[in-house]
Every structure is written in structure tokens, then in C-alpha cells.
N, C-alpha and C. Protein backbone atom coordinates (compact mmCIF):
# COMPACT_ATOMS: atom_id res chain seq x y z
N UNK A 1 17.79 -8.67 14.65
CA UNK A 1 18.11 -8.28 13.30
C UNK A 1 17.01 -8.74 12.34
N UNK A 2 16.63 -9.77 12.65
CA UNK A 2 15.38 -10.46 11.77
C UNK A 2 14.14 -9.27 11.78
N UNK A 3 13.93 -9.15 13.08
CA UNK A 3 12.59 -8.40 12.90
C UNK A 3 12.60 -6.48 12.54
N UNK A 4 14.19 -6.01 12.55
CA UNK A 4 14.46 -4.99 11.75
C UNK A 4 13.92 -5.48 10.03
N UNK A 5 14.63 -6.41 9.87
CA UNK A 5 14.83 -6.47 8.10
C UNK A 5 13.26 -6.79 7.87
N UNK A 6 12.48 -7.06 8.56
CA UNK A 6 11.12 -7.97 7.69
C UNK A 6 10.12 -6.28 8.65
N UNK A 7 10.53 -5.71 9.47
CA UNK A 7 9.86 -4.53 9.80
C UNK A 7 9.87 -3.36 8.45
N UNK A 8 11.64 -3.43 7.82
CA UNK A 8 11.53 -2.27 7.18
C UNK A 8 10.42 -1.85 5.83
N UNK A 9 10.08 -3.26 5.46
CA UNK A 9 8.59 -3.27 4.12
C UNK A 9 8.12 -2.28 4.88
N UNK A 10 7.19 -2.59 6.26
CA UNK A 10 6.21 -1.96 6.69
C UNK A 10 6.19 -0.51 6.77
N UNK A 11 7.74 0.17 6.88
CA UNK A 11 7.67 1.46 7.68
C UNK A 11 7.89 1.70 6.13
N UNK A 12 8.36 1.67 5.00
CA UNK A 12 8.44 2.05 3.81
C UNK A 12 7.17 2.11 2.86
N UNK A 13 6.37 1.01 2.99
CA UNK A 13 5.44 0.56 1.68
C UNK A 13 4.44 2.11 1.64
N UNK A 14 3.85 2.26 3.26
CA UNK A 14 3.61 3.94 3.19
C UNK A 14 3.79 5.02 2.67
N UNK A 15 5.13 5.37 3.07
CA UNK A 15 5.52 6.34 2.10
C UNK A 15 6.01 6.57 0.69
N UNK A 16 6.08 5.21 0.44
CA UNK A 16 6.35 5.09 -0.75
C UNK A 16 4.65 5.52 -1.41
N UNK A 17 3.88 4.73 -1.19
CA UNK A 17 2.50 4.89 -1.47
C UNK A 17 1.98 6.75 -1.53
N UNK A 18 2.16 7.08 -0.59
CA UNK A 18 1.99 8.56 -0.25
C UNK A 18 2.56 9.35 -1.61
N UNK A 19 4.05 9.24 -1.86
CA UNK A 19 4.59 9.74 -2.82
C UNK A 19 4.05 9.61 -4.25
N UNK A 20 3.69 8.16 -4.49
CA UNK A 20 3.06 7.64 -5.58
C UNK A 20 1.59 8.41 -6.03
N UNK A 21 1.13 8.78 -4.82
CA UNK A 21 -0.42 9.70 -5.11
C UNK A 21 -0.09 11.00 -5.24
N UNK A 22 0.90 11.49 -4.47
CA UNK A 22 1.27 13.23 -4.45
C UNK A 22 1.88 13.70 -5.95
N UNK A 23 3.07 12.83 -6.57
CA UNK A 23 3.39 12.97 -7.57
C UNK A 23 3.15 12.28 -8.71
N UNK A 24 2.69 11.01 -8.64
CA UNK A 24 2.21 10.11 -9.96
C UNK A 24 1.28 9.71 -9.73
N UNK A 25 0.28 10.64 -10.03
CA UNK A 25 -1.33 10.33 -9.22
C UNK A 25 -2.10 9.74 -10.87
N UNK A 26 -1.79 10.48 -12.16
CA UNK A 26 -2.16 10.21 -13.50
C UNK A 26 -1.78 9.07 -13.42
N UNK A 27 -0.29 8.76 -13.66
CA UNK A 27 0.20 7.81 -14.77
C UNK A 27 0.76 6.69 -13.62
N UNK A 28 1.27 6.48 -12.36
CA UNK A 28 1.63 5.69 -11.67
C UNK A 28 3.12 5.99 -12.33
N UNK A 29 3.71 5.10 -11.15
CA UNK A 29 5.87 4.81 -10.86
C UNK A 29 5.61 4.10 -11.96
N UNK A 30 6.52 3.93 -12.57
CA UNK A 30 7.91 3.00 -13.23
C UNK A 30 8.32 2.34 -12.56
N UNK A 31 9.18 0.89 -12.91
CA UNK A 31 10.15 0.56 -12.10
C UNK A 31 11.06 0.97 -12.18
N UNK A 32 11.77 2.10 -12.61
CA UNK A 32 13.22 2.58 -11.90
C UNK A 32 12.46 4.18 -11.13
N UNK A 33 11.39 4.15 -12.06
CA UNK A 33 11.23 5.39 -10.39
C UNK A 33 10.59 5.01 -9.01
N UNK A 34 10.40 3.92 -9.57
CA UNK A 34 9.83 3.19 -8.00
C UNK A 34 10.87 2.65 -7.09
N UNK A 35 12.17 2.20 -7.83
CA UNK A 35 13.29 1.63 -7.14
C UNK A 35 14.06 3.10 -6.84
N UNK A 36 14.09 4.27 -7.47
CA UNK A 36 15.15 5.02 -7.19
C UNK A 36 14.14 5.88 -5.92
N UNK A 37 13.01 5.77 -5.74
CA UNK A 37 12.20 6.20 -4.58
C UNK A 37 12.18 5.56 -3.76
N UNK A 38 12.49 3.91 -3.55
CA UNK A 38 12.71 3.53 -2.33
C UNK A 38 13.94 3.65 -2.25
N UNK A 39 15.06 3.59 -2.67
CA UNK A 39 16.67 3.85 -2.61
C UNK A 39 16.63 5.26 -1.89
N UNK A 40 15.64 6.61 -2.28
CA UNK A 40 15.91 7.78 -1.47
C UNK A 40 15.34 7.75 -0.15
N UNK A 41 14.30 6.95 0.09
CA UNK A 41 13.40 6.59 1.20
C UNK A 41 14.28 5.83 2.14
N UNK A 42 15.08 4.88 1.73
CA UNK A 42 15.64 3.91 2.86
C UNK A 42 16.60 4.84 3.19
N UNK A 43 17.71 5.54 2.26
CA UNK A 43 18.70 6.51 2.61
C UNK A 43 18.26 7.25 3.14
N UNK A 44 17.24 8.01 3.25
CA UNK A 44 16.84 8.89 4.13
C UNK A 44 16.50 8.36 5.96
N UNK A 45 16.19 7.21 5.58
CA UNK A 45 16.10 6.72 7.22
C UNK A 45 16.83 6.07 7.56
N UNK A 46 17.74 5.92 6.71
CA UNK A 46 19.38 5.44 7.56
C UNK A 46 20.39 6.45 7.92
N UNK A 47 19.98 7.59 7.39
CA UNK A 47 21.17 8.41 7.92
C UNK A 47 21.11 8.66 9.24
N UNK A 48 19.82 8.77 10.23
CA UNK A 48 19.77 9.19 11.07
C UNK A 48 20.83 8.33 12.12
N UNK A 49 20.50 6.67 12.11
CA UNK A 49 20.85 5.84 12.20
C UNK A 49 22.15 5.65 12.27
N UNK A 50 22.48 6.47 11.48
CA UNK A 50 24.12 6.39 11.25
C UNK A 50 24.61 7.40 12.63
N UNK A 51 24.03 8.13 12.65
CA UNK A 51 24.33 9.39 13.72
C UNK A 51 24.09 9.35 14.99
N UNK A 52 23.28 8.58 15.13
CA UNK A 52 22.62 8.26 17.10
C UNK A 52 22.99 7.24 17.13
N UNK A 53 23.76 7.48 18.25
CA UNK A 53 24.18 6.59 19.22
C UNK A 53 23.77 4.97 19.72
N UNK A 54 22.08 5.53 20.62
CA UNK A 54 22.12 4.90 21.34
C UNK A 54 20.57 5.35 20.88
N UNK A 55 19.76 4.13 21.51
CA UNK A 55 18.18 3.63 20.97
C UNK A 55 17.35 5.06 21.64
N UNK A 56 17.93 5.03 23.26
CA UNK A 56 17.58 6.46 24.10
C UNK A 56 17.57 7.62 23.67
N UNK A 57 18.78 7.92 22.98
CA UNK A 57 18.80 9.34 22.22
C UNK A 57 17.81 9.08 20.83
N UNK A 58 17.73 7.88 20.60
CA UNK A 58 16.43 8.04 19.06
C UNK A 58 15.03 8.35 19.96
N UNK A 59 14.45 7.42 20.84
CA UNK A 59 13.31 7.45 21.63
C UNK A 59 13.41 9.32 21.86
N UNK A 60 14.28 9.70 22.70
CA UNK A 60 13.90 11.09 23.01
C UNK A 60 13.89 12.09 22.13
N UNK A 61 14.83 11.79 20.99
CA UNK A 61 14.61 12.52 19.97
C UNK A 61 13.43 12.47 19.02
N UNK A 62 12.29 10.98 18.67
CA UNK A 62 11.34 10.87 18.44
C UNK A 62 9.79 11.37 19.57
N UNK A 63 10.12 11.65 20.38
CA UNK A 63 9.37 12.25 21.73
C UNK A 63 9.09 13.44 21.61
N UNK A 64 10.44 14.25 21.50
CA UNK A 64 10.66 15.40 21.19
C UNK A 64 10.11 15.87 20.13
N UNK A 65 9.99 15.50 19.50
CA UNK A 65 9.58 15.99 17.72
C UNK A 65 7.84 15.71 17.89
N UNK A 66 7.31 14.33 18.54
CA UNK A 66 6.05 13.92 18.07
C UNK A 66 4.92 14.28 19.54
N UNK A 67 5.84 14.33 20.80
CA UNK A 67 4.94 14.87 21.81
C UNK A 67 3.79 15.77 21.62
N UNK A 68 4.71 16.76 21.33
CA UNK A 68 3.87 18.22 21.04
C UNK A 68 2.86 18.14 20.20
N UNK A 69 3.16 17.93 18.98
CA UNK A 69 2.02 17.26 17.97
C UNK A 69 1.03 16.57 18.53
N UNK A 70 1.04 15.40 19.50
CA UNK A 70 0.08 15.04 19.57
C UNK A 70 -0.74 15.39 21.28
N UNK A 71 -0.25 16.12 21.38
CA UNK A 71 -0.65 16.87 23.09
C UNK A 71 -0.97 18.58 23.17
N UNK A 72 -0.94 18.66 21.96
CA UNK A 72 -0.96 20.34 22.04
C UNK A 72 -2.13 20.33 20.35
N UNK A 73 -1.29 19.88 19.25
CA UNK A 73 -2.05 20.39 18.14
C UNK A 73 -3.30 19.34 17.87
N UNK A 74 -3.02 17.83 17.85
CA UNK A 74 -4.09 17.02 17.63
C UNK A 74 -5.42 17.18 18.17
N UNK A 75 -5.27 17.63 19.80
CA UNK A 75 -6.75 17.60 20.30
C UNK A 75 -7.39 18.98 19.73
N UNK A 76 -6.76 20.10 19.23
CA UNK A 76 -7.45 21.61 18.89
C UNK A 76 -7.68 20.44 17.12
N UNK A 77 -7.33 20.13 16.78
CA UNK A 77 -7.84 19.63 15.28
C UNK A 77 -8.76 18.58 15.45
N UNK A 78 -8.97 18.03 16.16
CA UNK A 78 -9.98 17.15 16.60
C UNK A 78 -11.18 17.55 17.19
N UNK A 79 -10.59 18.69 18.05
CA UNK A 79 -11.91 19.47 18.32
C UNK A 79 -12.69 20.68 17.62
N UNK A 80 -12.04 20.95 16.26
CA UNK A 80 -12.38 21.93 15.40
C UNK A 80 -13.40 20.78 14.73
């Protein structure tokens, strides 16, 4: 449980960052749009969480989604 709670900064501070350049690239977040963007960010990666089961069905369901991407499209973009 420890290394969930002190992991989740890491998998967040990213996308939070990402968002911050795509949409408040002028003026920068606020603090309530910076808090109500990580509030949609964490909700968004807990729902899944809420729904799977079991660590196996996340692993294959993250497999599933990221295999292909990186076995089929990465090496043609790498080699362009």
C-alpha cells in the first residue's frame, strides 16, 4: 500500500504537466484548476480499478492495448 500511495505523484505529475502545456501553455494552472485537474486525472485512473478484478486481467488488458503499439507501429516510426 505504501509504495501505491508514494507511486501515484509519479504516474500523475506527467500528465498533469502534458495538460498544463496543451491547454495553459500562455498563462499557466491556477490552483483550483490545477486541483480540479488532478481530481479528474486520479478519477480517471481509478475507475478502471474499480472494475478489474484481478492484477492479470489489468496486465492483459494493458498488453493488449500497448503490444501492438509498440511491435507493429513504433519500429515503422522509428524507421521513417
Amino acid at each position: 500500500m505504501f509504495s501505491v500511495i508514494t507511486a501515484a505523484p509519479l504516474c500523475v505529475l506527467p500528465s498533469k504537466d502534458t495538460i498544463e502545456e496543451l491547454f495553459y501553455k500562455e498563462k499557466g494552472m491556477t490552483n483550483k484548476e490545477n486541483l480540479m485537474v488532478t481530481i479528474i486525472l486520479l478519477t480517471v485512473n481509478m475507475a478502471p480499478a474499480l472494475f478489474i478484478d484481478g492484477v492479470g486481467d489489468a496486465m492483459s488488458l494493458v498488453g493488449s492495448t500497448i503490444n501492438p503499439v509498440i511491435g507493429f507501429f513504433m519500429p515503422v516510426i522509428f524507421h521513417w
